[in-house]
N, C-alpha and C. Protein backbone atom coordinates (compact mmCIF):
# COMPACT_ATOMS: atom_id res chain seq x y z
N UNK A 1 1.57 -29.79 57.48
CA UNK A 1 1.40 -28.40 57.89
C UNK A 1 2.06 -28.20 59.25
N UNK A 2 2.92 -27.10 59.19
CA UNK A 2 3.87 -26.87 60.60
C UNK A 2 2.99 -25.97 61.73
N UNK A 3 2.91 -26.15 62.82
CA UNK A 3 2.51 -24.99 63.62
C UNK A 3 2.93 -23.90 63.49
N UNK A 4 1.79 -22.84 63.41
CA UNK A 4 1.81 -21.51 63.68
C UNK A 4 3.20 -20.77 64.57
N UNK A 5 3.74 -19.74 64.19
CA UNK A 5 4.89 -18.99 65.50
C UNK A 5 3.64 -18.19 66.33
N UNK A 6 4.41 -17.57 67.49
CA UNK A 6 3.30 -17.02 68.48
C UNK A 6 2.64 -15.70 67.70
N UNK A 7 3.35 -15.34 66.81
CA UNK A 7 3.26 -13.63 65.95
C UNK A 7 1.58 -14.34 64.99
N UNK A 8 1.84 -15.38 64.90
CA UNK A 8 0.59 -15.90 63.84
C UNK A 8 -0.16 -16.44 64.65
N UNK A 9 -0.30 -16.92 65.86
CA UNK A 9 -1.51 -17.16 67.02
C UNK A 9 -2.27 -15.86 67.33
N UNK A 10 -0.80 -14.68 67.65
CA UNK A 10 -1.65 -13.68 68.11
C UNK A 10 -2.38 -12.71 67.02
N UNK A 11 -1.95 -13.04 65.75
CA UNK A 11 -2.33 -12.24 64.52
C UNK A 11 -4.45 -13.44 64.44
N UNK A 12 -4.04 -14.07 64.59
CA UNK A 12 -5.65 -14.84 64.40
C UNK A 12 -6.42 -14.91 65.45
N UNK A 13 -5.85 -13.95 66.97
CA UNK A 13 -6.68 -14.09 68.05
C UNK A 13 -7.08 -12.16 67.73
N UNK A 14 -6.64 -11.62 67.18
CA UNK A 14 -6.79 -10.40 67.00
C UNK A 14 -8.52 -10.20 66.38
N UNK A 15 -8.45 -11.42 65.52
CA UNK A 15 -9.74 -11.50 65.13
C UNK A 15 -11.03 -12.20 65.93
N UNK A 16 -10.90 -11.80 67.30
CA UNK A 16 -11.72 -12.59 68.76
C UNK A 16 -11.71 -10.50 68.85
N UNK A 17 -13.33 -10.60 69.11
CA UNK A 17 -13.27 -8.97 69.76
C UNK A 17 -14.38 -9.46 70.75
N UNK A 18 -13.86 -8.64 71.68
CA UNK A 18 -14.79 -8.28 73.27
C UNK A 18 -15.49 -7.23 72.74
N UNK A 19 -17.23 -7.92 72.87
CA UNK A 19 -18.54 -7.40 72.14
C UNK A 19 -18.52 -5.55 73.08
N UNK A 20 -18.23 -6.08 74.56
CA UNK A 20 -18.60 -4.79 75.30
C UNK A 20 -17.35 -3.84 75.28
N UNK A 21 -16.40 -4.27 74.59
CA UNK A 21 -15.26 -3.08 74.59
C UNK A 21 -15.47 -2.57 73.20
N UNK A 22 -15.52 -3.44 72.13
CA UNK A 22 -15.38 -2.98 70.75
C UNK A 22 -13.79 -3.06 70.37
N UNK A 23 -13.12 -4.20 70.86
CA UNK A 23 -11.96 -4.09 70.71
C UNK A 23 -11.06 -5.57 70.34
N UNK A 24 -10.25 -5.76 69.98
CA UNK A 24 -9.82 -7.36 70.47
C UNK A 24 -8.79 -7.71 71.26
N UNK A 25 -9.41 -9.23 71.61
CA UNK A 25 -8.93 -9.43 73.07
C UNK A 25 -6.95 -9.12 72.77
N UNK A 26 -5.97 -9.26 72.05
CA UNK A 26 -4.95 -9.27 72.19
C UNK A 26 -4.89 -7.44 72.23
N UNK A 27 -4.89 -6.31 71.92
CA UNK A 27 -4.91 -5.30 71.76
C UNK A 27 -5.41 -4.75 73.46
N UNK A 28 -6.92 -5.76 73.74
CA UNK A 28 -6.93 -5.45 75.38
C UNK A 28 -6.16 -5.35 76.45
N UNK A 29 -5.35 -6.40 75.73
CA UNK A 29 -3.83 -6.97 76.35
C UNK A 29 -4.47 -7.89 77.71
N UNK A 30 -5.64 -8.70 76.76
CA UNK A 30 -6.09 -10.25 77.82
C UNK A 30 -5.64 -11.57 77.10
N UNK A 31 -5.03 -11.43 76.31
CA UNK A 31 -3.80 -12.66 76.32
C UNK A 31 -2.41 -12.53 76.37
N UNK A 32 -2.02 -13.39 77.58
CA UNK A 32 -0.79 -13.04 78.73
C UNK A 32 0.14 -14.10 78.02
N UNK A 33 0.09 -15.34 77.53
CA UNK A 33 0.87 -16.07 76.92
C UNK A 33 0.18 -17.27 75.57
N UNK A 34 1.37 -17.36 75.03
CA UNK A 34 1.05 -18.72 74.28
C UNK A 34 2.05 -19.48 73.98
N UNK A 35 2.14 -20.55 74.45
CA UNK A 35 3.07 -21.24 74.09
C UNK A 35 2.72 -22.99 73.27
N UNK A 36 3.76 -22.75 72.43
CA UNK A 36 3.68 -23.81 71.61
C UNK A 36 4.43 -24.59 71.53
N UNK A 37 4.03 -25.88 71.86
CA UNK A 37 4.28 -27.13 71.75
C UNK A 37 4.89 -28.02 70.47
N UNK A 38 5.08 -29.16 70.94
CA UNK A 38 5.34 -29.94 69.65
C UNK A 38 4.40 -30.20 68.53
N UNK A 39 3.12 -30.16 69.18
CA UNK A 39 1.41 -31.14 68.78
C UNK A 39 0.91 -30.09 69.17
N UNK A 40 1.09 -29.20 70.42
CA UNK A 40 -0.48 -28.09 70.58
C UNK A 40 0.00 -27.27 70.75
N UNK A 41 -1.05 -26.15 71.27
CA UNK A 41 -0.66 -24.88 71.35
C UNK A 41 -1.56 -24.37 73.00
N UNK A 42 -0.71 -23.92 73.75
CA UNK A 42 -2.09 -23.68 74.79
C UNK A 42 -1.84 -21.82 75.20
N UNK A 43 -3.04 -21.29 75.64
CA UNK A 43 -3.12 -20.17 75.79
C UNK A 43 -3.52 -19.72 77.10
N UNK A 44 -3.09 -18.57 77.86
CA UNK A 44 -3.55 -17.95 78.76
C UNK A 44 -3.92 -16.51 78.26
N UNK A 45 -5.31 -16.57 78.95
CA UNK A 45 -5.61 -15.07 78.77
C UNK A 45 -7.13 -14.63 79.73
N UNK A 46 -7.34 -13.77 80.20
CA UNK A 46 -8.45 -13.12 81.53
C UNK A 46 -9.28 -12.29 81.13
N UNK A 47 -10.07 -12.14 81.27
CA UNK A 47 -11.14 -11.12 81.06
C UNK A 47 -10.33 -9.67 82.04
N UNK A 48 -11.69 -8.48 81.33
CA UNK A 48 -11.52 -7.08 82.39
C UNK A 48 -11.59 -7.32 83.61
N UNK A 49 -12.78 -8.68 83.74
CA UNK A 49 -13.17 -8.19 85.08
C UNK A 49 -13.45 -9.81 85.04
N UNK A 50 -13.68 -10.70 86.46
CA UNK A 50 -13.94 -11.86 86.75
C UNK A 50 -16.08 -11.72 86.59
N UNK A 51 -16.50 -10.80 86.66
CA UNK A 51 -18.16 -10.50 86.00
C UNK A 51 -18.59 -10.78 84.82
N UNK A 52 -17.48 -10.45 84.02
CA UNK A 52 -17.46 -10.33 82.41
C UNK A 52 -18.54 -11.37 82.04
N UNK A 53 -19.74 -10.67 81.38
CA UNK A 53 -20.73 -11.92 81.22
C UNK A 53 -20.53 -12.60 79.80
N UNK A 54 -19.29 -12.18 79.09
CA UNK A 54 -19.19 -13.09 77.73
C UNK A 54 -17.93 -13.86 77.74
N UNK A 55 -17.21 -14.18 79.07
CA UNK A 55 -15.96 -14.79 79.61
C UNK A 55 -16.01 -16.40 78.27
N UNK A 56 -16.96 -17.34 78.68
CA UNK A 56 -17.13 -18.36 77.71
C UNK A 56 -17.50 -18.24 76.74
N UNK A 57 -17.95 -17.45 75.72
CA UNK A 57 -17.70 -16.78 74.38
C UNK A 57 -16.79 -16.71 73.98
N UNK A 58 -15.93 -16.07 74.79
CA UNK A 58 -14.61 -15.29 74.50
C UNK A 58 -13.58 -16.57 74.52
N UNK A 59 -13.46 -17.40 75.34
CA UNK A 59 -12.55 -18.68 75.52
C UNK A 59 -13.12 -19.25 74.58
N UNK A 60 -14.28 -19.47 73.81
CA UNK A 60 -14.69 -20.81 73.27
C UNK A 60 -13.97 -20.14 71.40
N UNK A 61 -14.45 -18.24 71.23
CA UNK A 61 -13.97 -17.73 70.46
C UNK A 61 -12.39 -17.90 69.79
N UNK A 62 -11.60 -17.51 70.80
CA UNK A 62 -10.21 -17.90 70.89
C UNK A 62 -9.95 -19.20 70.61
N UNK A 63 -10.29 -20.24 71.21
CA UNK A 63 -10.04 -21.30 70.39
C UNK A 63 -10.35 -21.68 69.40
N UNK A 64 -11.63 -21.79 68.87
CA UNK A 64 -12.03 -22.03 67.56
C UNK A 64 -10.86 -20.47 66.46
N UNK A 65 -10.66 -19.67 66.62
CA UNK A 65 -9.74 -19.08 65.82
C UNK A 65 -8.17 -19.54 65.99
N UNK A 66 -7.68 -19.98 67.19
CA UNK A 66 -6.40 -20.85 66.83
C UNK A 66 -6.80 -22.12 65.83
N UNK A 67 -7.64 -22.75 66.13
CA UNK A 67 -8.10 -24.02 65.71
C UNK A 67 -8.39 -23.61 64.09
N UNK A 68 -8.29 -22.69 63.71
CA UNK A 68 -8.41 -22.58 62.37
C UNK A 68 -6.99 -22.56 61.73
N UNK A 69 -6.25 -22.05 62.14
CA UNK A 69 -4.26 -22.11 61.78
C UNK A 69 -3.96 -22.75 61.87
N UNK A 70 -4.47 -24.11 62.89
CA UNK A 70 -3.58 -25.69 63.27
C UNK A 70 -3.83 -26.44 62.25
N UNK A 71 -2.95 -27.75 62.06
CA UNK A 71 -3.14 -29.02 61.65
C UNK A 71 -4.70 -29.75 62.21
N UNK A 72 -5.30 -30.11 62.00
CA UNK A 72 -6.35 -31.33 62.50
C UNK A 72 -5.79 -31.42 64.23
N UNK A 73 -4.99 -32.27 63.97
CA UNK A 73 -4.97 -33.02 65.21
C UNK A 73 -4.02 -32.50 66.29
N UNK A 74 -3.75 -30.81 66.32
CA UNK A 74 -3.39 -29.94 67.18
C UNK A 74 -4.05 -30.14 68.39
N UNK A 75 -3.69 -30.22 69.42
CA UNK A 75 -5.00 -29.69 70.78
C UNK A 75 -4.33 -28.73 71.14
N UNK A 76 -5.35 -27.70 71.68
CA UNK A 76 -5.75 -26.27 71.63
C UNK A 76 -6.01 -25.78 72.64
N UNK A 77 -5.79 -25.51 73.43
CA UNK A 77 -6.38 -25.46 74.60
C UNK A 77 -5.78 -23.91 75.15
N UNK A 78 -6.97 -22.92 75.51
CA UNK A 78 -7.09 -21.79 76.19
C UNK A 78 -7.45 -21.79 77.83
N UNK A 79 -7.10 -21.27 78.65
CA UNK A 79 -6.71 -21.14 79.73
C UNK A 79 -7.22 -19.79 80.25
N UNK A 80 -8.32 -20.07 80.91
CA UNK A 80 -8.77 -18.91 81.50
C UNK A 80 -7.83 -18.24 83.47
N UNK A 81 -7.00 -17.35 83.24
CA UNK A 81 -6.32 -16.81 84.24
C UNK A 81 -6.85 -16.10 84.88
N UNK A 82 -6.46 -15.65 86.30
CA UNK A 82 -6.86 -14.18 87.05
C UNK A 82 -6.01 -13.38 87.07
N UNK A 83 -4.74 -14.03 87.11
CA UNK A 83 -3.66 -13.37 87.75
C UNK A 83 -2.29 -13.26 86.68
N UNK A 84 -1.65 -12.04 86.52
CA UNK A 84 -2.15 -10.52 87.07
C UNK A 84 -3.49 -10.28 86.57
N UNK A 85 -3.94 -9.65 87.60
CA UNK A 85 -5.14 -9.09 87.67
C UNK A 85 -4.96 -7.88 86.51
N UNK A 86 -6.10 -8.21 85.05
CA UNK A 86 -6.12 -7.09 84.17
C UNK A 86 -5.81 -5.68 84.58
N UNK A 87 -5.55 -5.19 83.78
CA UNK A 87 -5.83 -2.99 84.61
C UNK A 87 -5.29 -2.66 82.98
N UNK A 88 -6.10 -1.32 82.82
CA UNK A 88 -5.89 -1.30 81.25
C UNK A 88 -4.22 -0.22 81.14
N UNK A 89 -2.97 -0.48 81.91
CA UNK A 89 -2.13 -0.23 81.47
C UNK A 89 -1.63 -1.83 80.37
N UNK A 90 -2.48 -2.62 80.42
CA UNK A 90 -1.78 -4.32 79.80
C UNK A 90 -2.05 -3.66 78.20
N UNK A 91 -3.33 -2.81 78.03
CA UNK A 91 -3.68 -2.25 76.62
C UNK A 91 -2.32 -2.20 75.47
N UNK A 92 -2.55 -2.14 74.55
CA UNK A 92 -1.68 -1.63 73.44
C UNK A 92 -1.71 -0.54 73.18
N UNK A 93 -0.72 0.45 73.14
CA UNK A 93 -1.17 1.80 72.17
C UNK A 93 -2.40 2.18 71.57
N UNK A 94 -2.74 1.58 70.57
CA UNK A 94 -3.58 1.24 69.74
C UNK A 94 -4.86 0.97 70.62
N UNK A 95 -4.91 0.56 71.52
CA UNK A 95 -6.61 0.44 72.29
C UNK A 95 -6.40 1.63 72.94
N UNK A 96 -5.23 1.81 73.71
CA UNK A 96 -5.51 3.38 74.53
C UNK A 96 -5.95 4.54 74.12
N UNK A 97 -5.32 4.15 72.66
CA UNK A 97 -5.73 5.63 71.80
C UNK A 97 -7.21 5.54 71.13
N UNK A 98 -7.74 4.61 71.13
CA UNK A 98 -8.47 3.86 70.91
C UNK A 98 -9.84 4.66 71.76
N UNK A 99 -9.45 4.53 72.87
CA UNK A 99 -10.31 4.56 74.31
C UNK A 99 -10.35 6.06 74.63
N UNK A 100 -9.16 6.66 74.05
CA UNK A 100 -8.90 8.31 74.25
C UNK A 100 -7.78 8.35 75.74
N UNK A 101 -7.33 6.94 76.05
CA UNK A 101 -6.45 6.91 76.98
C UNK A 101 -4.58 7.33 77.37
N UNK A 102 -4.40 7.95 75.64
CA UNK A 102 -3.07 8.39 75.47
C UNK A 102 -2.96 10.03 75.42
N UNK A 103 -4.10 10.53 75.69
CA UNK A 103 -4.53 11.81 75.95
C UNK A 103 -3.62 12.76 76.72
């Protein structure tokens, strides 16, 4: 089994939603990269806010849903960032309009 492209990481992180937005985290536009390796795959991505009280949910979420597309013996590894600092222009269309933010 070949690794995932980044279009199929971010298509299975779509299914990770932030409980207090009602939304998911790639659409939030809180995953900033992924890059893939020979053997793994590793991810960066930040919460709204450094408060966010479901921050380790959300990282432990994200991985266990890459970890479902990999081979076995992929390592996986998500990467909790600060910087850039979120601001909901990172949103997608689709969440702004979402939010009533394309108004």
């Amino acid at each position: 089994m070949a690794l995932p492209d980044e279009s199929a990481v971010l298509d299975a992180l779509r299914g990770v939603d932030d409980p207090e937005a009602g939304m998911n985290i790639v659409d939030l536009g809180l995953v900033y990269a992924v890059n893939i390796g020979a053997d793994r795959i590793d991810v960066d991505m930040t919460m709204t806010t450094p408060a966010c009280p479901v921050t380790e949910s959300l990282v432990e979420q994200a991985r266990s849903a890459i970890e479902a597309i990999v081979p076995a013996a992929t390592a996986v590894e998500v990467h909790l960032v600060w910087e850039p600092i979120w601001n909901p222009s990172m949103m997608s269309g689709t969440a702004r309009e979402f939010f009533g933010w394309d108004r």
